[in-house]
Each structure stands twice: as structure tokens, then as C-alpha cells.
Protein backbone atom coordinates (compact mmCIF):
# COMPACT_ATOMS: atom_id res chain seq x y z
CA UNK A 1 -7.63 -12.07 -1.08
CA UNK A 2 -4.55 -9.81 -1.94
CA UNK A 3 -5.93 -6.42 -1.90
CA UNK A 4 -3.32 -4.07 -0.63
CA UNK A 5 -1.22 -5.63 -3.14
CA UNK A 6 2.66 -3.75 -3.58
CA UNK A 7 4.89 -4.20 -6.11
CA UNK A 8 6.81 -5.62 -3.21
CA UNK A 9 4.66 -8.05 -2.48
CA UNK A 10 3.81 -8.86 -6.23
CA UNK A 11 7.41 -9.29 -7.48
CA UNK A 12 8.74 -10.46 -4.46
CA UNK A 13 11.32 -12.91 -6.65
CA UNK A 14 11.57 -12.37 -10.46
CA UNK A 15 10.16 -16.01 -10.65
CA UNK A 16 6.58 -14.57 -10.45
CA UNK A 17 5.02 -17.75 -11.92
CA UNK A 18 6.83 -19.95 -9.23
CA UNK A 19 4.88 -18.30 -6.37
CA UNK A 20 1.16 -19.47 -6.15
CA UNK A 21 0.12 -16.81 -4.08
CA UNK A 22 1.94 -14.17 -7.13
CA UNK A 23 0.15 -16.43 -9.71
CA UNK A 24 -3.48 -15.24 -8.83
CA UNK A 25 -2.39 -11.54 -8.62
CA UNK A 26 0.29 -12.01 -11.36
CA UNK A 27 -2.67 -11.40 -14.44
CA UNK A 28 -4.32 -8.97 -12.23
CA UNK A 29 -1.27 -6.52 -11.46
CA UNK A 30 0.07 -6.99 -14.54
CA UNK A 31 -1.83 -4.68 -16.05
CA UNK A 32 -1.44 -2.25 -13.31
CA UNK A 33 2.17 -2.83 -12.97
CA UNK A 34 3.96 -0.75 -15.35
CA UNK A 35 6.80 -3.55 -15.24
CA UNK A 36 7.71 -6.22 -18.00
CA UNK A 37 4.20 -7.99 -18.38
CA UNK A 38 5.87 -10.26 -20.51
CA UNK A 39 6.69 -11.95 -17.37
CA UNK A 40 3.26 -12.83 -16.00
CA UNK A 41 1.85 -13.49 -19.08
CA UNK A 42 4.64 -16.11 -19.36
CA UNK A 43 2.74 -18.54 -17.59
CA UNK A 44 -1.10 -17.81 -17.87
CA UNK A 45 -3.13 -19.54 -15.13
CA UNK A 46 -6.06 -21.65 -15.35
């Protein structure tokens, strides 16, 4: 689990949706992000 999450560590590439780990905390810090959520919600995982 990814709890001490940074914005570092989240958008470590601006390909969010081609890292798996970024994919599960993508949705989740997307909405804490104040970022582009457009991004993340690009690709919305199962």
C-alpha cells in the first residue's frame, strides 16, 4: 500500500497510466492532486 504517497512519487513520469504501481493511486490522488485529472482519468482502471 502507497500511503505516504508525494506528488513525486505519483507523477513520477507524465505517463501516469503506464506505471502500474501509479495506476492504483492514479484515481485515488487524483482527486487530491490539484494537477490535470484529466490525466488519470484517461485510463480508468478495473
Amino acid at each position: 500500500m502507497f500511503l505516504e504517497y508525494n506528488d513525486r512519487d505519483i507523477w513520477i513520469d507524465e505517463n501516469c497510466t503506464d506505471c502500474l504501481l501509479c495506476v492504483r493511486v492514479c484515481p485515488v490522488g487524483a482527486l487530491t492532486y490539484p494537477a490535470e485529472p484529466q490525466r488519470n482519468t484517461t485510463r480508468t482502471p478495473a
